[in-house]
Protein backbone atom coordinates (compact mmCIF):
# COMPACT_ATOMS: atom_id res chain seq x y z
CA UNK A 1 13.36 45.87 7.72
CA UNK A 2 10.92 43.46 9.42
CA UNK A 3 12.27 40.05 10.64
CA UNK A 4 9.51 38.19 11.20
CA UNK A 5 10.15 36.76 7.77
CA UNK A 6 12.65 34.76 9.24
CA UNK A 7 11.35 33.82 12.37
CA UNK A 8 10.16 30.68 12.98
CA UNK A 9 8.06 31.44 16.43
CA UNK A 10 6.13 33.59 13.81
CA UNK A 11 6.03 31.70 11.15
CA UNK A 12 5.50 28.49 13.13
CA UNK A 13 7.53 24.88 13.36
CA UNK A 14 8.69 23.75 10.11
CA UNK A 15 9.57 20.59 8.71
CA UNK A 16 12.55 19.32 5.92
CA UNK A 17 11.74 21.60 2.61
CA UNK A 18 10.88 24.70 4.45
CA UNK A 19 7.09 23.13 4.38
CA UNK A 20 5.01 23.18 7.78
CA UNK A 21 3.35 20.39 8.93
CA UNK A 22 -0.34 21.55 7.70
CA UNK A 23 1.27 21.69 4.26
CA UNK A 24 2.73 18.31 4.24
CA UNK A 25 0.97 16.25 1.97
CA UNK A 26 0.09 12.40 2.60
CA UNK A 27 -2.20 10.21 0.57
CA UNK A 28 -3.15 6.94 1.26
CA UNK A 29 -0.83 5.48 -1.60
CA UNK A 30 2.39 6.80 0.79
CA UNK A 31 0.84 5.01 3.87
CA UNK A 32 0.42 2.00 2.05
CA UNK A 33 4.27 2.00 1.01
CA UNK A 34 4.84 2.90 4.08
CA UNK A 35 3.06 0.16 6.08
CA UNK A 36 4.81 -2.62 3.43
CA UNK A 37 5.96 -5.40 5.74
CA UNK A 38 5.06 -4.00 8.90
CA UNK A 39 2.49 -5.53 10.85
CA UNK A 40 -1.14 -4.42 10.49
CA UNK A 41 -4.59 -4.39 11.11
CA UNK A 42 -7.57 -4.83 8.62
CA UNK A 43 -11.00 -4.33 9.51
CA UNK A 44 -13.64 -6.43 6.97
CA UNK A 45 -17.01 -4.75 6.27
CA UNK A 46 -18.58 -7.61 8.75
CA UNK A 47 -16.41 -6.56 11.78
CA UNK A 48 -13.78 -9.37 11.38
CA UNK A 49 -10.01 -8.13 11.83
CA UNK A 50 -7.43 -9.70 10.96
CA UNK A 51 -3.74 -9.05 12.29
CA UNK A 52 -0.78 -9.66 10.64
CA UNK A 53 2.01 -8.67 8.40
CA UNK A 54 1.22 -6.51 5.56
CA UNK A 55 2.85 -8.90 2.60
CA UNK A 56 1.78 -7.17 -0.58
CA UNK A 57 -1.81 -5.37 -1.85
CA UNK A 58 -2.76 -4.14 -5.13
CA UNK A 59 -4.91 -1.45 -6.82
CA UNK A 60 -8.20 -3.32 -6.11
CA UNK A 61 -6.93 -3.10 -2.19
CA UNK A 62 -6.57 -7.30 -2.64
CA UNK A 63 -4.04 -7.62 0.84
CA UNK A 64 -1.70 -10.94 0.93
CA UNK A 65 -0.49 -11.08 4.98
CA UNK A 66 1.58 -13.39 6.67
CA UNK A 67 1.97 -14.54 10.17
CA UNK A 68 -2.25 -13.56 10.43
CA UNK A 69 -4.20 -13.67 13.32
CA UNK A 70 -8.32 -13.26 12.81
CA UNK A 71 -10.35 -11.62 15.90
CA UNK A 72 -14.00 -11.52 16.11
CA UNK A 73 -15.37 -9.64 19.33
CA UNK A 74 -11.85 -8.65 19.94
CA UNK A 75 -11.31 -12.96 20.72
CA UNK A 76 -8.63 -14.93 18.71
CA UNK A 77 -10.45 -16.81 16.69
CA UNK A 78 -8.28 -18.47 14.45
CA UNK A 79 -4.56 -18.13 13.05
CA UNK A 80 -2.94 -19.16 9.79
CA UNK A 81 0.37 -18.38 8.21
CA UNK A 82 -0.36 -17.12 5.28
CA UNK A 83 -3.95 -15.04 4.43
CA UNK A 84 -5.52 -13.69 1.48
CA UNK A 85 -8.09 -11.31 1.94
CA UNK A 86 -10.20 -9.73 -1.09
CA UNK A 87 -10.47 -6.03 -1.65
CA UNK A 88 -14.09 -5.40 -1.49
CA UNK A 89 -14.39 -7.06 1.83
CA UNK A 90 -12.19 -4.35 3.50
CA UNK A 91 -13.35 -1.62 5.33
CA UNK A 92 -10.16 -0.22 6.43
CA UNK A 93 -6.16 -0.78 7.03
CA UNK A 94 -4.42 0.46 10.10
CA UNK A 95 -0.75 0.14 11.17
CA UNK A 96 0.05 -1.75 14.28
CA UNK A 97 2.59 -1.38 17.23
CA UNK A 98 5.36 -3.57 16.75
């Protein structure tokens, strides 16, 4: 009777569910729950970024932030309290360090 059915050196690290980490699935959708009122950081198609707290977004990728900071050659350029950014403008979301 072999064992290395049951060993996890073998069988390599595995996560909650018995899945390993290469088999974890995440789409974007779960980041975007994820990242729900947590600050981030979108990038516009022209290089602009704006920093702030993810408020809401919907299907078109149309972001609502608050507490926003916008960044142009990595220099503050402006800040407001409450942004709205539209969905074709954005080239990418990323989650920020608190």
């Amino acid at each position: 009777m072999s064992t290395e059915a049951n060993d996890p050196v073998a069988n390599g690290p595995t996560e909650k569910g018995g899945q390993t980490a290469a088999e974890e699935k995440r789409t974007p959708s779960d980041f975007l729950k994820a990242v729900l009122g947590r600050p981030v950081n979108v990038c516009l198609n022209s290089g602009t970024q704006y920093r702030g707290v993810l408020a809401c977004l919907d299907g078109y990728m149309n972001i609502a932030m608050e507490q926003t900071e916008e960044y142009a050659d990595d220099q503050l350029k402006a800040k407001f309290g409450d942004c709205f950014i539209r969905g074709n403008n954005v080239l990418y979301i990323s989650s920020q360090k608190r």
